[in-house]
C-alpha atoms as a PDB file:
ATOM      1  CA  UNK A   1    -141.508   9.371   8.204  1.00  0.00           C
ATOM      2  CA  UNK A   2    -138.438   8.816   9.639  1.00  0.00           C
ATOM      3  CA  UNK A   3    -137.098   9.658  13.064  1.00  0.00           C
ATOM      4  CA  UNK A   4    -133.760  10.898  13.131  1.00  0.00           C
ATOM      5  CA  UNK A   5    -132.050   9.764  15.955  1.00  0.00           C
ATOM      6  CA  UNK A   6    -129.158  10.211  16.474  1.00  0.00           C
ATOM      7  CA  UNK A   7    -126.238   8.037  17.399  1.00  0.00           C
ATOM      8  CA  UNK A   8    -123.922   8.504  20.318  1.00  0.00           C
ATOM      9  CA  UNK A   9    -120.928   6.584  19.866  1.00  0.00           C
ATOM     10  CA  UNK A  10    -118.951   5.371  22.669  1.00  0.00           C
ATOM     11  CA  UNK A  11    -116.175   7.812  23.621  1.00  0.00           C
ATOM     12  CA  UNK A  12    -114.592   6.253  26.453  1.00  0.00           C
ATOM     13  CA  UNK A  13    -113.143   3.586  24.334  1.00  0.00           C
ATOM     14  CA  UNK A  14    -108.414   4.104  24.276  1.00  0.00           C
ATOM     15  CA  UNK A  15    -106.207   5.792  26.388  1.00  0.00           C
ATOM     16  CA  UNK A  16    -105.844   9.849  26.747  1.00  0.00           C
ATOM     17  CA  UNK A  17    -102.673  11.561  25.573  1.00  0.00           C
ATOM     18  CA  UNK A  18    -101.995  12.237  29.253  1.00  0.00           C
ATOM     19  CA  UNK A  19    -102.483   8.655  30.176  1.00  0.00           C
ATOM     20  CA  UNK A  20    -100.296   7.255  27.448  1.00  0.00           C
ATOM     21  CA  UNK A  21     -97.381   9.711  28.758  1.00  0.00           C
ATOM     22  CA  UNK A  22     -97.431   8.544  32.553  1.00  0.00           C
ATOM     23  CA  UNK A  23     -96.996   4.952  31.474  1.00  0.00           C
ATOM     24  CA  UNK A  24     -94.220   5.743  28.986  1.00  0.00           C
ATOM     25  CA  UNK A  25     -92.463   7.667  32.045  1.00  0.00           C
ATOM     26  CA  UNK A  26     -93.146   4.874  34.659  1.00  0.00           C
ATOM     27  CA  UNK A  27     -91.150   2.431  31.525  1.00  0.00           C
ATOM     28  CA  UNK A  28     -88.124   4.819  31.522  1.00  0.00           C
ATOM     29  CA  UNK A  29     -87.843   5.494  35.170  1.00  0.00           C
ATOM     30  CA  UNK A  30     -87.956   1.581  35.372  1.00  0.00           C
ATOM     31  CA  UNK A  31     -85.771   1.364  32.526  1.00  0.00           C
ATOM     32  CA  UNK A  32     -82.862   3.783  33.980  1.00  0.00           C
ATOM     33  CA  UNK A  33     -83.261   2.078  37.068  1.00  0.00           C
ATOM     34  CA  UNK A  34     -82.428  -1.438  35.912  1.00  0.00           C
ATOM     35  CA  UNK A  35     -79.444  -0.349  33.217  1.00  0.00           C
ATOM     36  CA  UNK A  36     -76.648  -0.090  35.885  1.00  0.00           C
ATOM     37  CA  UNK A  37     -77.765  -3.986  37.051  1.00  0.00           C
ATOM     38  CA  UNK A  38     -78.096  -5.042  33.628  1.00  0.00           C
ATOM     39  CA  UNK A  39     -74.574  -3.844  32.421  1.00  0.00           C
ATOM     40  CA  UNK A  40     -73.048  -5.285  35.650  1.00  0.00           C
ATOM     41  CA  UNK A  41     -74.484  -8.358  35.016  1.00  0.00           C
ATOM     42  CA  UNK A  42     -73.216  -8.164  31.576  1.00  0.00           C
ATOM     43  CA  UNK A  43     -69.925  -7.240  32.964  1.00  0.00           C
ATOM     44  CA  UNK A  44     -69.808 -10.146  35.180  1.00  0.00           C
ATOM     45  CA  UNK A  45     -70.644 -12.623  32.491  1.00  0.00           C
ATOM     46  CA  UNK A  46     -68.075 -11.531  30.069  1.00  0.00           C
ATOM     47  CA  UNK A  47     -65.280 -11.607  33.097  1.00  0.00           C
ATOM     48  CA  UNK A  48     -66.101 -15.426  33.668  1.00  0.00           C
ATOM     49  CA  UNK A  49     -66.480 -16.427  30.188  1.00  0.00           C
ATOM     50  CA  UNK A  50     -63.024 -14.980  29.835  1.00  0.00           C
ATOM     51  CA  UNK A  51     -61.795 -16.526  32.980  1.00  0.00           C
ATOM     52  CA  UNK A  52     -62.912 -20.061  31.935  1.00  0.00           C
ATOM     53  CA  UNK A  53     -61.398 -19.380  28.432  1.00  0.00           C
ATOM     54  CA  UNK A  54     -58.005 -18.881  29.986  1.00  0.00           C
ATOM     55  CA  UNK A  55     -58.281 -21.542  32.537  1.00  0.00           C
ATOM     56  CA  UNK A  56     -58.868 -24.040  29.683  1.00  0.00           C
ATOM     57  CA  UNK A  57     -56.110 -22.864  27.478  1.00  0.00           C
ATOM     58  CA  UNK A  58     -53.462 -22.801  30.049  1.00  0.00           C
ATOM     59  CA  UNK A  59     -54.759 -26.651  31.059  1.00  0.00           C
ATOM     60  CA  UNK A  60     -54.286 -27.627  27.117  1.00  0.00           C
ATOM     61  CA  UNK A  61     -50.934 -25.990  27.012  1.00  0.00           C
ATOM     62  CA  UNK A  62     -49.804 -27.779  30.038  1.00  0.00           C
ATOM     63  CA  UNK A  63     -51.155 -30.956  28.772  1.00  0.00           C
ATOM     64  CA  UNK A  64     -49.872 -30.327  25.036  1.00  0.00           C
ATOM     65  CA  UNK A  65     -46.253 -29.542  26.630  1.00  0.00           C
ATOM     66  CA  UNK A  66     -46.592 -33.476  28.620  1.00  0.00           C
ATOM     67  CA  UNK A  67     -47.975 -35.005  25.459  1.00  0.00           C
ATOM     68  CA  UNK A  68     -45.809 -33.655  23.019  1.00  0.00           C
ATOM     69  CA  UNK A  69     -42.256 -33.505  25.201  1.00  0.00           C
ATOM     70  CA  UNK A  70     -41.479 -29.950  24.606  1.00  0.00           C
ATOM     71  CA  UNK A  71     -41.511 -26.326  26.041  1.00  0.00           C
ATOM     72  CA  UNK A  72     -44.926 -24.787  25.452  1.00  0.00           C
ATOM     73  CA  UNK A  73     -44.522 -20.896  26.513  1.00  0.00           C
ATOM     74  CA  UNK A  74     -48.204 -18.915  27.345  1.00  0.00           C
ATOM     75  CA  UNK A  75     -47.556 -15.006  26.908  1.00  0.00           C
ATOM     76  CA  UNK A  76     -50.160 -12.736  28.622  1.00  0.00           C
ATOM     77  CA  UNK A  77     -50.842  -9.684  26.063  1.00  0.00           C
ATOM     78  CA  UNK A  78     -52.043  -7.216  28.691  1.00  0.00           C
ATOM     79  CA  UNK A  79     -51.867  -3.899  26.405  1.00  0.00           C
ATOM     80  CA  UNK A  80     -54.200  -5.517  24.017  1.00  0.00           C
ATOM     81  CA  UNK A  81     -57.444  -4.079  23.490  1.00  0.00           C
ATOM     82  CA  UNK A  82     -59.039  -7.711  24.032  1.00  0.00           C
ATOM     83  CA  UNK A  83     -58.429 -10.343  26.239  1.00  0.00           C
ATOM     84  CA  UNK A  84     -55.594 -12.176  23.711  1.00  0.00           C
ATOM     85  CA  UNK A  85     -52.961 -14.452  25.000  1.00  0.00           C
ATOM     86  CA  UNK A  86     -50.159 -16.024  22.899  1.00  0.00           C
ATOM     87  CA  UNK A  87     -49.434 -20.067  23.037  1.00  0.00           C
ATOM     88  CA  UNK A  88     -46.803 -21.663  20.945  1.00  0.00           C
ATOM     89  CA  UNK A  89     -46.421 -18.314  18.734  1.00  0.00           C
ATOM     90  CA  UNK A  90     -50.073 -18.490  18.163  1.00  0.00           C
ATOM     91  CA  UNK A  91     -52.455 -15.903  18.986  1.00  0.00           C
ATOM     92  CA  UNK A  92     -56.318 -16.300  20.534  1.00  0.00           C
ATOM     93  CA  UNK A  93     -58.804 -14.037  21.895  1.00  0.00           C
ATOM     94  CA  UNK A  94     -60.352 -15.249  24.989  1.00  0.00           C
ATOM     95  CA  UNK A  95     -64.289 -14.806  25.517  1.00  0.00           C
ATOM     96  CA  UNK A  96     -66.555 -14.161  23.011  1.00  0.00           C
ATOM     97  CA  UNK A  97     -65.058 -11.022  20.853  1.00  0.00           C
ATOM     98  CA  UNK A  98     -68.021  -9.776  19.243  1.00  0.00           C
ATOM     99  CA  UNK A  99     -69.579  -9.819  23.228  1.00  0.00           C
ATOM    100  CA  UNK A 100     -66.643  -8.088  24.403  1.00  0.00           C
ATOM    101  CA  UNK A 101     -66.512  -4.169  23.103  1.00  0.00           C
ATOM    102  CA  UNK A 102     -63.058  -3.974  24.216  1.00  0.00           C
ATOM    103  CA  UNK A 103     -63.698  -3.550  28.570  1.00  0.00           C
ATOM    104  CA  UNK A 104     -62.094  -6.985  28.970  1.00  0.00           C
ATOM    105  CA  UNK A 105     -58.451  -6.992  30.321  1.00  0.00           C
ATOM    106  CA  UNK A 106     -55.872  -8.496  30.988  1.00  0.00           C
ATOM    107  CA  UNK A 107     -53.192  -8.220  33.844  1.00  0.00           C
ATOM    108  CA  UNK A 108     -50.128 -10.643  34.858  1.00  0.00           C
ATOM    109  CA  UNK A 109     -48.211 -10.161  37.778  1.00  0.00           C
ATOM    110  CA  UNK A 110     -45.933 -12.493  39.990  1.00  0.00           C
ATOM    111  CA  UNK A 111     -46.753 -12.102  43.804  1.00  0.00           C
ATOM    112  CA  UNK A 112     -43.396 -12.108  46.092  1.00  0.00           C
ATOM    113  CA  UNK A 113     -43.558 -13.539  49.528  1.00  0.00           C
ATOM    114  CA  UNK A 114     -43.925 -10.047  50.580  1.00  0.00           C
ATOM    115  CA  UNK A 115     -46.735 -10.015  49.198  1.00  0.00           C
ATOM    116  CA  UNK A 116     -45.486  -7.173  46.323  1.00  0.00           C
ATOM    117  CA  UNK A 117     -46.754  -7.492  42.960  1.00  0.00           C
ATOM    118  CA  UNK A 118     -44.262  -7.557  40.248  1.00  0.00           C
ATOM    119  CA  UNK A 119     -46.337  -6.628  36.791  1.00  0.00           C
ATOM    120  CA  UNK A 120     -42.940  -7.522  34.447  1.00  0.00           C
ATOM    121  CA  UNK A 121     -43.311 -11.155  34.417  1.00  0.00           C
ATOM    122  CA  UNK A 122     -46.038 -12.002  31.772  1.00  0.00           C
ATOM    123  CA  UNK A 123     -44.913 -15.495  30.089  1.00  0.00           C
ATOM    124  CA  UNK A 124     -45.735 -18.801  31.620  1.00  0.00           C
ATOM    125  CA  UNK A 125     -43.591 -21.666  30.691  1.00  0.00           C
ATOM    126  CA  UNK A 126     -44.835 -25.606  30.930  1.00  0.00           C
ATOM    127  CA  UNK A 127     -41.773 -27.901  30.503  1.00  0.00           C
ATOM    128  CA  UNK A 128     -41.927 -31.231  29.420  1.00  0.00           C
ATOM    129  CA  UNK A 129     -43.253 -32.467  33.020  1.00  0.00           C
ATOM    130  CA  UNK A 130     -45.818 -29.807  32.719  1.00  0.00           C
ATOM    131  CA  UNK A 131     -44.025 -27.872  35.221  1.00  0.00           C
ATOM    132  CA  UNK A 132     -44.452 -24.199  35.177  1.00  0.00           C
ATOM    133  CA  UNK A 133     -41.348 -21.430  35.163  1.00  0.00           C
ATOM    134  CA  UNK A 134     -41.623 -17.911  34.637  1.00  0.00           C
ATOM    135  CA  UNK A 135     -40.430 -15.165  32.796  1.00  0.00           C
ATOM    136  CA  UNK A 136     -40.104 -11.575  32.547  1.00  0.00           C
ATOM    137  CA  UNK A 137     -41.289  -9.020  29.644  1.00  0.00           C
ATOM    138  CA  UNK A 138     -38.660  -6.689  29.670  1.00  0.00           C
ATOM    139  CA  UNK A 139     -35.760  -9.634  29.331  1.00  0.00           C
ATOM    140  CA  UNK A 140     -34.508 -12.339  27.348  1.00  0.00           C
ATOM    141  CA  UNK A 141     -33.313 -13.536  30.752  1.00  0.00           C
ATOM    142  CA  UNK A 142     -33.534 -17.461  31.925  1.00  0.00           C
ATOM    143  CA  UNK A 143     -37.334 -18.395  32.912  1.00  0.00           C
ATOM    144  CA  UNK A 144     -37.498 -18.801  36.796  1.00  0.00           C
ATOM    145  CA  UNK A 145     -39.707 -20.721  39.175  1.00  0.00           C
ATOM    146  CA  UNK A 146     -39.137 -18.678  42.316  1.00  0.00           C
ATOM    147  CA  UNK A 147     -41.635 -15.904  40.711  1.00  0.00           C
ATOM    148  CA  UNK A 148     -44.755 -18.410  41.503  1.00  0.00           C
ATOM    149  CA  UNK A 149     -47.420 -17.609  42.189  1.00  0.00           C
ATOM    150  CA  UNK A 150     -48.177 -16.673  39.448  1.00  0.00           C
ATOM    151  CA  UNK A 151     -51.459 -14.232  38.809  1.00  0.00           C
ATOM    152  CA  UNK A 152     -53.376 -13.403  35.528  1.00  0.00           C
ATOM    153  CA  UNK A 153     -55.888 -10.913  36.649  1.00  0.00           C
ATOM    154  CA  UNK A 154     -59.269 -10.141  34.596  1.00  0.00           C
ATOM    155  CA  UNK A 155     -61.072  -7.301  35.258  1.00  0.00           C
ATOM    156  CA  UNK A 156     -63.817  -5.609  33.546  1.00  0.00           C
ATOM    157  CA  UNK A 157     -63.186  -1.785  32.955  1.00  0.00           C
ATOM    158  CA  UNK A 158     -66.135  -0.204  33.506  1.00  0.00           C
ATOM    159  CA  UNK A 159     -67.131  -2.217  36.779  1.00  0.00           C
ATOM    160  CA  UNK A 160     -65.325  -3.642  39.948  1.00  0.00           C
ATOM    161  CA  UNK A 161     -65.418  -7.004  38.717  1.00  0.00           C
ATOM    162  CA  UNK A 162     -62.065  -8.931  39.142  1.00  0.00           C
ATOM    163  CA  UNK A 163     -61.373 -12.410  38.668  1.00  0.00           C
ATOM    164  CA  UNK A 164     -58.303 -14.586  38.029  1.00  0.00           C
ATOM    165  CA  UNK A 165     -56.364 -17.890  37.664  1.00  0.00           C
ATOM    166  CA  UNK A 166     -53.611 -18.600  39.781  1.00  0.00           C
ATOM    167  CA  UNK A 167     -50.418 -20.640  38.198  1.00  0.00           C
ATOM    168  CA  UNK A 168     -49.770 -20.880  41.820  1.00  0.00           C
ATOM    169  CA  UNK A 169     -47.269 -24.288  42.390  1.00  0.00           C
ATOM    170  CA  UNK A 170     -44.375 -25.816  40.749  1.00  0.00           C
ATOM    171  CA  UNK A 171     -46.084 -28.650  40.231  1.00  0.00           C
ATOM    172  CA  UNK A 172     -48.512 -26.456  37.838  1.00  0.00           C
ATOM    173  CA  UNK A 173     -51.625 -25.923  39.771  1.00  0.00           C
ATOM    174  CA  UNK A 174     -53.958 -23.977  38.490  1.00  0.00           C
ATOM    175  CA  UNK A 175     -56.526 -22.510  40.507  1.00  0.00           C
ATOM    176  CA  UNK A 176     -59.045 -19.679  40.349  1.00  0.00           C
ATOM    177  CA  UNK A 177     -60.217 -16.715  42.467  1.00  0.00           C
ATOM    178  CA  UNK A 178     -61.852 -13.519  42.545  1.00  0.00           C
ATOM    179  CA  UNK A 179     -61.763  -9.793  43.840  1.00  0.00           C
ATOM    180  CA  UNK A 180     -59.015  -9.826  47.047  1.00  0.00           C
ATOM    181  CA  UNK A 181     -57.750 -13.581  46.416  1.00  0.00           C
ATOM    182  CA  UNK A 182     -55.860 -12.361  43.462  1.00  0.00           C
ATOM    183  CA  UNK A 183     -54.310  -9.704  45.167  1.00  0.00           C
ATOM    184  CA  UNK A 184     -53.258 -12.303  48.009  1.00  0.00           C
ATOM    185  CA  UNK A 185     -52.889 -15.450  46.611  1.00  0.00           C
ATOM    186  CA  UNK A 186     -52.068 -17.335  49.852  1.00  0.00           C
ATOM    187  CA  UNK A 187     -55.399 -17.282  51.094  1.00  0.00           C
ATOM    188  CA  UNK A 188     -58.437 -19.701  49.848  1.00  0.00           C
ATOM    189  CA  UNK A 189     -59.237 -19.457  46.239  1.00  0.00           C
ATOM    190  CA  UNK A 190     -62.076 -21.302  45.124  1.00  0.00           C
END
């Protein structure tokens, strides 16, 4: 005869409903907490590729305009959706575009000695010295080089991030700053 026994089997063995729910609300609490630092760090990213984009194609239009003997104009599009500047009549987008859903802008301005910001100059001009002059939006009128320095301003929309590059000499310097420096281009850039 056979003894029936029978068998216990192990019940402790995977998580309770209640246990599986505390660790999916410890993820999202963690979760909502980091989004904010992830998207400014996203933010910031996207500012300096932008930034180094521009430095480098205002550098090649300088040098093009030395090599080449002729007037090479940069035009700032700041009412484009993406960060897009013209050289020679020919249009690029700066930073990556498929990283850049459109909260990448553009800004130009010339800075007086005042100090006052004047947003209607948005064309930089390298003569054949590589030289910079500048000229207004709104007018056909003669490029000048009393509107240096001269300030293209990249900020991110959805964050206080700010960065720019600084036309800032007749003798075409070209340096870079960030946050107050573009405001105030007088003081140390870096």
């Amino acid at each position: 005869m056979k003894l029936l026994t029978s068998s216990k089997t192990d019940q402790s063995a995977g998580f309770t409903l209640i246990e599986v729910l505390v660790v999916v609300i410890i993820a999202a609490v963690l979760a909502a907490i980091a989004a904010p630092s992830w998207q400014g760090f996203l933010n910031r990213q996207r500012v300096s590729a932008v930034k180094s984009d521009l430095l480098q194609t205002l550098k090649n239009a300088q040098q093009d305009a030395i090599q080449r003997r002729l007037s090479v104009p940069v035009v700032i599009n700041s009412a484009a959706t993406l960060p897009t500047v013209t050289v020679n009549g020919n249009t690029q987008t700066l930073g990556a575009g498929d990283n850049n859903p459109g909260n990448v802008r553009l800004r130009s301005y010339s800075v007086g000695s005042t100090g006052n910001q004047d947003a209607t100059y948005d064309t930089v001009i390298f003569d054949h010295r590589g030289m910079p002059t500048v000229r207004r939006s709104t007018t056909a009128a003669a490029a000048t080089s009393d509107a240096l320095p001269f300030v293209i301003s990249i900020n991110a929309a959805s964050a206080d991030v700010k960065q720019c590059v600084i036309v800032a000499s007749l003798l075409g310097s070209l340096k870079t700053a960030r946050n107050a420096a573009c405001d105030n281009p007088g003081v140390a850039v870096n």
